[in-house]
N, C-alpha and C. Protein backbone atom coordinates (compact mmCIF):
# COMPACT_ATOMS: atom_id res chain seq x y z
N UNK A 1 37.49 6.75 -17.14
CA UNK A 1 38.37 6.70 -15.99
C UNK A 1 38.07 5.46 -15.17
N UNK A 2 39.01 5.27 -14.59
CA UNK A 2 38.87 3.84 -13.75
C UNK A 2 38.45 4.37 -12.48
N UNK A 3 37.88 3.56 -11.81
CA UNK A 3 36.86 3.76 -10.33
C UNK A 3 38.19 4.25 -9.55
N UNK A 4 39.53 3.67 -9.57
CA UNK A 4 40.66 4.29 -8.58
C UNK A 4 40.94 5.64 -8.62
N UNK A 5 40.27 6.39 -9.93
CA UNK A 5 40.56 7.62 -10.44
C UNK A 5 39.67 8.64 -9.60
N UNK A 6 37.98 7.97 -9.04
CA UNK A 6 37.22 8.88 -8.20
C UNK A 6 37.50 8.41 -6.67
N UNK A 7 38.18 9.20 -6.24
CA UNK A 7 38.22 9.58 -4.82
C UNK A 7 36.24 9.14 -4.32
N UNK A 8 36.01 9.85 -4.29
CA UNK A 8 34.51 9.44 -3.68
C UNK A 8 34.35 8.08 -4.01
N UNK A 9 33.93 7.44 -5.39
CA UNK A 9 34.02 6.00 -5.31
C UNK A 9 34.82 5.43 -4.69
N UNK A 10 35.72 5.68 -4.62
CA UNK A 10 36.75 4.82 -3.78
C UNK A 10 35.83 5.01 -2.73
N UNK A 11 35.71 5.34 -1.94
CA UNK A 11 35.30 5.98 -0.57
C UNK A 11 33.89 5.09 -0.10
N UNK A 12 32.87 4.88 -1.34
CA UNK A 12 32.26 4.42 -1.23
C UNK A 12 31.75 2.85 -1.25
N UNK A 13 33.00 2.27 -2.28
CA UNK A 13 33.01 1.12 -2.16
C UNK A 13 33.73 0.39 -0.86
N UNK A 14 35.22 1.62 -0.24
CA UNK A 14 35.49 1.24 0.96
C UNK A 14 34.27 0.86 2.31
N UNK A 15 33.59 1.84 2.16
CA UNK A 15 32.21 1.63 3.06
C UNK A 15 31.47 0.65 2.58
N UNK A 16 31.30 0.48 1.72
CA UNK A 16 30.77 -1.00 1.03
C UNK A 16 30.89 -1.98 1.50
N UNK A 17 32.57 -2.18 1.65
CA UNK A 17 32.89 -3.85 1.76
C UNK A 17 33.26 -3.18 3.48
N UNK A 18 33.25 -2.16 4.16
CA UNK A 18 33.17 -2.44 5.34
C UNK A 18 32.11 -2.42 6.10
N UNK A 19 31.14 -2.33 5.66
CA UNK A 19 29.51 -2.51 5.84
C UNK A 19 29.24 -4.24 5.61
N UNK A 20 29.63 -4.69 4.49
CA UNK A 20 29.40 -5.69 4.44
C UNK A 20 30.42 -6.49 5.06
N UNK A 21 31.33 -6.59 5.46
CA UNK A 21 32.23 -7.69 6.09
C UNK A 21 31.73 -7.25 7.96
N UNK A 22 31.32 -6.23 8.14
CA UNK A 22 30.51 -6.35 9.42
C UNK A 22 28.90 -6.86 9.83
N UNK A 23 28.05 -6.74 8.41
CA UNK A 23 27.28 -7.73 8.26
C UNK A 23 27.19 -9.26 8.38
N UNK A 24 28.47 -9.43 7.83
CA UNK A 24 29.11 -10.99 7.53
C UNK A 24 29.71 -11.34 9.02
N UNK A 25 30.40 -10.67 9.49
CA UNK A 25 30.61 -11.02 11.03
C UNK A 25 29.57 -11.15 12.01
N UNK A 26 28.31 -10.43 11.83
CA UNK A 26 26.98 -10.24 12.60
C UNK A 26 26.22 -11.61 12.34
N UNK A 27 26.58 -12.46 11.14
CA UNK A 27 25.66 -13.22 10.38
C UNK A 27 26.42 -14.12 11.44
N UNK A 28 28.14 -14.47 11.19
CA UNK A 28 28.31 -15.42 11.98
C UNK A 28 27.79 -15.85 13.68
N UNK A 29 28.20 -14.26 14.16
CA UNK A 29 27.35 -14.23 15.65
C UNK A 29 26.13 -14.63 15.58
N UNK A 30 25.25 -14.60 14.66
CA UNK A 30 23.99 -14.85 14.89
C UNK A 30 23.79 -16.34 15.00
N UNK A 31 24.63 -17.15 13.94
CA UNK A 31 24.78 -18.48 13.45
C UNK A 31 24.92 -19.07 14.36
N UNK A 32 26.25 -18.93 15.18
CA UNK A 32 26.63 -19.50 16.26
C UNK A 32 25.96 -19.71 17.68
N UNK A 33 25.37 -18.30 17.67
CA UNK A 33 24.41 -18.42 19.05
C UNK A 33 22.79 -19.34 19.08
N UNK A 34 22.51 -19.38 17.38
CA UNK A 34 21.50 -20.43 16.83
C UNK A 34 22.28 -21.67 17.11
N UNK A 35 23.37 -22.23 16.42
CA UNK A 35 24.16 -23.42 16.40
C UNK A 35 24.29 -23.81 18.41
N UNK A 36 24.31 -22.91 19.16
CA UNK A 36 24.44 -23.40 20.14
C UNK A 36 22.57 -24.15 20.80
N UNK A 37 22.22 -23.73 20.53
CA UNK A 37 20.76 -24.26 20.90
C UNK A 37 20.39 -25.38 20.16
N UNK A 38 20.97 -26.09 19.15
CA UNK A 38 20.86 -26.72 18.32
C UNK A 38 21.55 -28.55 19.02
N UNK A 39 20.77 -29.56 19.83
CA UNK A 39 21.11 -30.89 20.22
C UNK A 39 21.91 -31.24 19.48
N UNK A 40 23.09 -32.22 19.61
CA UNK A 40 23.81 -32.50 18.31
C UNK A 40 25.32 -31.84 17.78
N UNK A 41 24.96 -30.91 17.28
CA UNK A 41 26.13 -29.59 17.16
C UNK A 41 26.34 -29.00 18.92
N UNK A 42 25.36 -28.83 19.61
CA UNK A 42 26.11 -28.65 20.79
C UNK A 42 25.65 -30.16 21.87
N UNK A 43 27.33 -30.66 22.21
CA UNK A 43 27.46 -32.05 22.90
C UNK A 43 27.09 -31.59 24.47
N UNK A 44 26.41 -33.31 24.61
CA UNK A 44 26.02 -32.13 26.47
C UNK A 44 24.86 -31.92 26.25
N UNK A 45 24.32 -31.28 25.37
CA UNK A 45 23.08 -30.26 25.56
C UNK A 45 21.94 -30.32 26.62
N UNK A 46 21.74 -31.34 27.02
CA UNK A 46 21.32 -31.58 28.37
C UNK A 46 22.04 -31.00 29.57
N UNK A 47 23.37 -30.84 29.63
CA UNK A 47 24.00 -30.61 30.75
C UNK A 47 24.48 -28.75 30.49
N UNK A 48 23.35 -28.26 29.82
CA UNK A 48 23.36 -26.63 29.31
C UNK A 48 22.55 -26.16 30.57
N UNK A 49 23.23 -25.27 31.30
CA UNK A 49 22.68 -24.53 32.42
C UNK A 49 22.94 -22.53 31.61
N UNK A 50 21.91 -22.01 32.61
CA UNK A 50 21.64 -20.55 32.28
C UNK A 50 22.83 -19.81 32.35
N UNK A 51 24.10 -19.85 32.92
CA UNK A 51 25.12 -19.78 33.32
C UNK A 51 26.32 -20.09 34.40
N UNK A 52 27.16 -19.78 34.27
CA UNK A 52 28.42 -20.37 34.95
C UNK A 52 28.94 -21.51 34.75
N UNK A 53 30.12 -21.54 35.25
CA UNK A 53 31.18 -22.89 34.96
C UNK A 53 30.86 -24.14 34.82
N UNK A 54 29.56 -24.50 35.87
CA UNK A 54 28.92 -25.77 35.63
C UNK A 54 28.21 -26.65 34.55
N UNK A 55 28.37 -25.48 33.27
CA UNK A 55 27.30 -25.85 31.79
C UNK A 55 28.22 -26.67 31.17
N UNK A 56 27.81 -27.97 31.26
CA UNK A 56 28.46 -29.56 30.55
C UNK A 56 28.37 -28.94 28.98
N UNK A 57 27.69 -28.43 28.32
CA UNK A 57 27.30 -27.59 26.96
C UNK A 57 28.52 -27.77 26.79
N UNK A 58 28.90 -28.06 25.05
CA UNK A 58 30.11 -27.70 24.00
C UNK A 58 29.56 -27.43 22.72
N UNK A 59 29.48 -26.48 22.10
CA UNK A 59 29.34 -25.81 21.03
C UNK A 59 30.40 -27.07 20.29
N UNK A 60 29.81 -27.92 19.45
CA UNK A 60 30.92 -28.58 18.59
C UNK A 60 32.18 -29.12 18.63
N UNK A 61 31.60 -29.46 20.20
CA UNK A 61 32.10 -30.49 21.11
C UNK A 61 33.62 -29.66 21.43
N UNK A 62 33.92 -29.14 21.42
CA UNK A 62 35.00 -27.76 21.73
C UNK A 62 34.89 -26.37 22.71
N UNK A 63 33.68 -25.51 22.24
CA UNK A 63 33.78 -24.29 23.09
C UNK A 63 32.37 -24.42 23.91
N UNK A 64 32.74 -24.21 25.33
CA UNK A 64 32.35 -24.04 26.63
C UNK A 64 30.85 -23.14 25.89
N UNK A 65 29.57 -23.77 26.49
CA UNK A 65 28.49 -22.39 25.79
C UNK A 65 27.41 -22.88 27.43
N UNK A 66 27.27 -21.94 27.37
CA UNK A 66 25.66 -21.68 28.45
C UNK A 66 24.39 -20.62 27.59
N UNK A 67 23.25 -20.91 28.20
CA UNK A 67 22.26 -19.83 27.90
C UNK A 67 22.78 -18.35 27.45
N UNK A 68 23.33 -18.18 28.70
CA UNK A 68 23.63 -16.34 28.12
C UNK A 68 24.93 -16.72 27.44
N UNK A 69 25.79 -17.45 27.43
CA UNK A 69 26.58 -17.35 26.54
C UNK A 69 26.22 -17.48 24.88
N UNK A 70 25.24 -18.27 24.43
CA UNK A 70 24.43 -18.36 23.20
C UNK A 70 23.61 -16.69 23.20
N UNK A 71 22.94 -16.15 23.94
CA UNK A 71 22.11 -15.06 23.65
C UNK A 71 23.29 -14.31 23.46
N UNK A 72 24.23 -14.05 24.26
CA UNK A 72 25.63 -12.96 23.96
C UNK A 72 25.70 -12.78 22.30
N UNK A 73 26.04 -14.19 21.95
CA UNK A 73 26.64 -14.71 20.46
C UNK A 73 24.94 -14.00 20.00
N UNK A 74 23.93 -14.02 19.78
CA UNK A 74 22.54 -13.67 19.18
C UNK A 74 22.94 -12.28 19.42
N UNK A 75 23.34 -11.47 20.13
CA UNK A 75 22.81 -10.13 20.73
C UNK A 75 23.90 -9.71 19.69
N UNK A 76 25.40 -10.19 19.81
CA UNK A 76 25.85 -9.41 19.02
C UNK A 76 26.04 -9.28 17.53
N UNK A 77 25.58 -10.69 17.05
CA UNK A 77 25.30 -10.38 15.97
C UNK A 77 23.96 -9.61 15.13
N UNK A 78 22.69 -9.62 16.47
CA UNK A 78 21.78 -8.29 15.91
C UNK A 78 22.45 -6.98 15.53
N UNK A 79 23.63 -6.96 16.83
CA UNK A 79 24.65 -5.22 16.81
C UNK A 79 24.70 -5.42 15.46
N UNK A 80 25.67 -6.73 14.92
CA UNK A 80 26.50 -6.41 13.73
C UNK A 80 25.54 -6.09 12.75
N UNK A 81 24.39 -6.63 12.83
CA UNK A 81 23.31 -6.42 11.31
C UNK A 81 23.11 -4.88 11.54
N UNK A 82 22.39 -4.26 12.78
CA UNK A 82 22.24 -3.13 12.63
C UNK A 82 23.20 -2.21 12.47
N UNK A 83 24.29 -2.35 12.46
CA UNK A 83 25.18 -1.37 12.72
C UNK A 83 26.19 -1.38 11.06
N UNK A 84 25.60 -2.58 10.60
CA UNK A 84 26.04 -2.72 9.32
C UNK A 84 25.38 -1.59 8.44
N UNK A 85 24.31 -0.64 8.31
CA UNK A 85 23.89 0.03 7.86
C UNK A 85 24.65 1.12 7.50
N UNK A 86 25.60 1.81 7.95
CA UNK A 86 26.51 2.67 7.53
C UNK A 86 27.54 2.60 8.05
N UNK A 87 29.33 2.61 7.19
CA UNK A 87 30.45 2.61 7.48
C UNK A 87 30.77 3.32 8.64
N UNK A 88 30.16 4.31 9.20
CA UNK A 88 30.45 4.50 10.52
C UNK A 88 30.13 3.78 11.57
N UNK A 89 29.38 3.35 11.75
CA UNK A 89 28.99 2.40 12.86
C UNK A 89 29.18 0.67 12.55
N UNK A 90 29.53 0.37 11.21
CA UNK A 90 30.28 -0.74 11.25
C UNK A 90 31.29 -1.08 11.03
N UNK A 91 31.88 0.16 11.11
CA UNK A 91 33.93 0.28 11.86
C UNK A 91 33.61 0.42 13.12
N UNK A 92 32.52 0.81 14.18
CA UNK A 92 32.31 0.96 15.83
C UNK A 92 32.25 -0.83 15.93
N UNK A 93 31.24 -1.00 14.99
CA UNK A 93 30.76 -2.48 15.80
C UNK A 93 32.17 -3.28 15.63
N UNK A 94 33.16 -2.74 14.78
CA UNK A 94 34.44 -4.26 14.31
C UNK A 94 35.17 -3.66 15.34
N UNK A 95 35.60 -2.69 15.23
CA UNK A 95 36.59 -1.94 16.66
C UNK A 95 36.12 -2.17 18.00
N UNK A 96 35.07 -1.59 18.27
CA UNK A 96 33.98 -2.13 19.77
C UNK A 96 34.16 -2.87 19.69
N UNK A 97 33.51 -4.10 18.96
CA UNK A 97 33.35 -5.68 19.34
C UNK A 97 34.12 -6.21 19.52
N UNK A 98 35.39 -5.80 18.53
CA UNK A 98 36.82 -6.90 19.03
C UNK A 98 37.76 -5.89 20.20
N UNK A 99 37.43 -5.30 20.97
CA UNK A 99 37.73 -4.46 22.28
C UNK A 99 37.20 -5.17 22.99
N UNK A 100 35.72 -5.75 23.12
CA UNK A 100 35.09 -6.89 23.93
C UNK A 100 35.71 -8.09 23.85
N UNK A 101 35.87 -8.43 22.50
CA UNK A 101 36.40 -9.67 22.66
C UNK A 101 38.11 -9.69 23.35
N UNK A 102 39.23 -8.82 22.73
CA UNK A 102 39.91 -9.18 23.61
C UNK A 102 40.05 -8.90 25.02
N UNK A 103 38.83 -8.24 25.76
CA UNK A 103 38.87 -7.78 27.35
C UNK A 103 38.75 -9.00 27.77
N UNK A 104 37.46 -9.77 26.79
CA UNK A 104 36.63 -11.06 27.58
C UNK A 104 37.93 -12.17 27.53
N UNK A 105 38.81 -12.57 26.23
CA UNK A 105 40.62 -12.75 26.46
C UNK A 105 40.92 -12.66 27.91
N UNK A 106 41.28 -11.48 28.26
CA UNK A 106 42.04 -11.09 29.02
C UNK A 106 41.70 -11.71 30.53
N UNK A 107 40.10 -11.84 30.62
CA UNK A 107 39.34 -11.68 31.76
C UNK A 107 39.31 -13.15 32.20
N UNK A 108 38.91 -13.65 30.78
CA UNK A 108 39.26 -15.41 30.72
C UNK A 108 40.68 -16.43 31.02
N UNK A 109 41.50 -15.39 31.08
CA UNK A 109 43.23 -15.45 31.48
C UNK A 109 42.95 -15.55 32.84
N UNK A 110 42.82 -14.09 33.09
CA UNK A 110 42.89 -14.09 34.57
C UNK A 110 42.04 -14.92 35.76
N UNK A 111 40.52 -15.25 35.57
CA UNK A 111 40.01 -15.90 35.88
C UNK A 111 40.28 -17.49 36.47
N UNK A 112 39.81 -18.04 37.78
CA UNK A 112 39.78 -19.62 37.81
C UNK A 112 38.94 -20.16 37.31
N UNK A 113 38.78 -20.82 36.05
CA UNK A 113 37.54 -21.80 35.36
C UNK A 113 36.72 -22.19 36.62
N UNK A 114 37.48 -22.62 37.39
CA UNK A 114 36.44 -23.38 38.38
C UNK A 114 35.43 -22.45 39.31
N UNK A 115 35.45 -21.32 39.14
CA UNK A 115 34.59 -20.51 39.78
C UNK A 115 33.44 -19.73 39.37
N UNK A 116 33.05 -19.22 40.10
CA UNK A 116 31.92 -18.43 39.72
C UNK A 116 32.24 -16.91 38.93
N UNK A 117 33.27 -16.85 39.21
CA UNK A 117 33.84 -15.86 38.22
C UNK A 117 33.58 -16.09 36.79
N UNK A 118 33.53 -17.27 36.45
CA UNK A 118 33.31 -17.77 35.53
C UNK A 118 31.79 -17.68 34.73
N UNK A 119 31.18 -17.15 34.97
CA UNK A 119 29.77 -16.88 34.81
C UNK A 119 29.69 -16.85 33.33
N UNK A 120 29.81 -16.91 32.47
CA UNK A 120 29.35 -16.78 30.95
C UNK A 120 29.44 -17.79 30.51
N UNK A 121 30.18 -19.49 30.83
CA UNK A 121 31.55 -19.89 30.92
C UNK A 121 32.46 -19.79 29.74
N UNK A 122 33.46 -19.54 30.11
CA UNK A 122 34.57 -19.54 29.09
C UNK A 122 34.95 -21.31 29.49
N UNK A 123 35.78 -21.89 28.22
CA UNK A 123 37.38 -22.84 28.61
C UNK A 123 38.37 -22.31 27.46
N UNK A 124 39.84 -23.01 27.72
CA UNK A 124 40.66 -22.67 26.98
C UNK A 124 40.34 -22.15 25.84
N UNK A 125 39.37 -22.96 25.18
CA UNK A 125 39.40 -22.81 23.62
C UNK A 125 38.33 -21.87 23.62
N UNK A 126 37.39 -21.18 24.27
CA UNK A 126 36.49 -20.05 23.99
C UNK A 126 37.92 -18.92 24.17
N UNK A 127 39.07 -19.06 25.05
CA UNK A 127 39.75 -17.78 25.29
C UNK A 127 40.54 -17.72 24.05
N UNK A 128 41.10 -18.83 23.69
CA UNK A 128 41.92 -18.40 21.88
C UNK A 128 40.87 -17.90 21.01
N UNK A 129 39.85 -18.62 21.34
CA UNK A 129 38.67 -17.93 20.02
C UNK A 129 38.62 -16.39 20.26
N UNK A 130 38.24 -16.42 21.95
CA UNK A 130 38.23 -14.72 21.99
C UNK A 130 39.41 -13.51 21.23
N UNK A 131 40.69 -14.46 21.88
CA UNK A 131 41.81 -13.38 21.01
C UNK A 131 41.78 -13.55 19.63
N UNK A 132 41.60 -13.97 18.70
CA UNK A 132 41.48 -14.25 17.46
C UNK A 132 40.29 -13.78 17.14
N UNK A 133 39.08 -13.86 17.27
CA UNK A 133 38.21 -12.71 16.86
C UNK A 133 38.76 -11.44 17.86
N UNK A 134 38.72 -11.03 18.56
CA UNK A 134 39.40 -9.92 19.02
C UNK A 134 40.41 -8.87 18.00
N UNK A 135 41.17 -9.96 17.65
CA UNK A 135 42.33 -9.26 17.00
C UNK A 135 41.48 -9.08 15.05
N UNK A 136 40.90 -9.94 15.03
CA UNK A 136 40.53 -9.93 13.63
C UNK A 136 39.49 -8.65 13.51
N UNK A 137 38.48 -8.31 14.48
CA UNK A 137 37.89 -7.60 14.34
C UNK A 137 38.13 -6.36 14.85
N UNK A 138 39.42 -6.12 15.32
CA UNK A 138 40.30 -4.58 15.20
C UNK A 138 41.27 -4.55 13.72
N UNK A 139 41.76 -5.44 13.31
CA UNK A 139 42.24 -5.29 12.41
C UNK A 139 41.44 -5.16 10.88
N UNK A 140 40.22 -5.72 11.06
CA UNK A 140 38.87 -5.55 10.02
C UNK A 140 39.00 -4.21 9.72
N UNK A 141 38.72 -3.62 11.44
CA UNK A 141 37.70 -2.22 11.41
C UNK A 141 38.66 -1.31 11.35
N UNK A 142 39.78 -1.32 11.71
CA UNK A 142 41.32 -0.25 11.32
C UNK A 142 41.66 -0.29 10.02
N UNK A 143 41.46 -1.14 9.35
CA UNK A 143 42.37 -1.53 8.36
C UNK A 143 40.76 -0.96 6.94
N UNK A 144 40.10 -1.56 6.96
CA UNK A 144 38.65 -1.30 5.88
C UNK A 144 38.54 0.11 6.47
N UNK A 145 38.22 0.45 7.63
CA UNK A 145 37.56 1.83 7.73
C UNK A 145 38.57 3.21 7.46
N UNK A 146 39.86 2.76 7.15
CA UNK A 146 40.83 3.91 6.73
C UNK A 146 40.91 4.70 5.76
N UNK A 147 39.85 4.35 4.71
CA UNK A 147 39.72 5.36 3.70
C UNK A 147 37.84 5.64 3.85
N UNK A 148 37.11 4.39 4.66
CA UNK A 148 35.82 4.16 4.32
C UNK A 148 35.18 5.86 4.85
N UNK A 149 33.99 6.11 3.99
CA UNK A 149 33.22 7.50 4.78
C UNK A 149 31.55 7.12 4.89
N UNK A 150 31.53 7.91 5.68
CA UNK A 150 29.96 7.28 5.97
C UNK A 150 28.99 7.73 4.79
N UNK A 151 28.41 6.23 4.70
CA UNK A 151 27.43 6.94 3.35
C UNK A 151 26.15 7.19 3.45
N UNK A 152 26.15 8.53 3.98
CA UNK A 152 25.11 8.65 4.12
C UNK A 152 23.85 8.74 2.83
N UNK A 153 22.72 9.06 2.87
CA UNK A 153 21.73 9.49 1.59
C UNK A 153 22.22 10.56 0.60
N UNK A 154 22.96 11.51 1.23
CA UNK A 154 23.34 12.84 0.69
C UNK A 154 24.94 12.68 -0.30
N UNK A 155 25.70 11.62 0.30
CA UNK A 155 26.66 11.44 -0.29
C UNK A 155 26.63 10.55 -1.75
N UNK A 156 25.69 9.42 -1.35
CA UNK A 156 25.22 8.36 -2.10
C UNK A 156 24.78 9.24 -3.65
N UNK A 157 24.21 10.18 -3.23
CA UNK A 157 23.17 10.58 -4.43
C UNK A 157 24.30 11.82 -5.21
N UNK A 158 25.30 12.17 -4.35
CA UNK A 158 26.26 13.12 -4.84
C UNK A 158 27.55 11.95 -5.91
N UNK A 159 27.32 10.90 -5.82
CA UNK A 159 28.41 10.06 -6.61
C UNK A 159 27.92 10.08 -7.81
């Protein structure tokens, strides 16, 4: 029989590749929040303050980065590694995370760059990035986790 024929395999390879494509998203967060500490890849880097609007910092001479904005990018890609461990919680971390990302969208809309509101800093191009991972990582975690089941030890050993 072909693997489409077991319901449970199916099930399990769905959790598979949605375990692993939330791994793979965690890897990038991690990358990026490394890549921002990195002279060079981020332009400015001298003009990197702990936060707010004032951080001269460009992640690749493009997106707006400060201190906590790099640890953000680190923190959540630890979520994504840990949470990559079973299809339940890495359909939370793709659904959650891109719920953050498009709030932080939304927040970055509404916001004046020039203020202290601005505290993480966003610019234009961190807010398209936000909606675009936003949207990618609800559509990841809706779309992979619709057949995926959590695999636990008990299920694993029942295939």
């Amino acid at each position: 029989m072909t693997t489409a024929s077991h319901p449970a395999e199916h099930h399990h390879m769905m959790g598979l590749t949605l375990r692993n494509t939330a791994m793979g998203v965690g890897i990038v967060f991690l990358l990026v929040g490394i890549l921002g500490f990195i002279p060079g890849i981020t332009t400015n880097y001298g003009a990197m303050t702990f936060a707010g609007h004032e951080s001269g910092a460009m992640l690749l001479g493009v997106f707006q980065v400060s201190i906590l904005h790099n640890i953000v990018h680190l923190l959540f890609g630890v979520a994504g590694l840990a949470m990559a461990r079973n299809a339940r919680m890495a359909r939370l971390f793709l659904l959650g995370g891109g719920a953050v990302y498009i709030v932080l969208w939304i927040y970055g809309l509404v916001i004046n760059q020039e203020t202290g509101a601005n505290f993480v800093p966003f610019n234009t191009a961190d807010n398209w990035l936000h909606l675009i991972l936003g949207v990618a990582m609800i559509g990841l975690g809706a779309w992979l986790g619709r057949d995926a089941m959590d695999e636990s030890p008990t299920a694993r050993r029942n295939m």
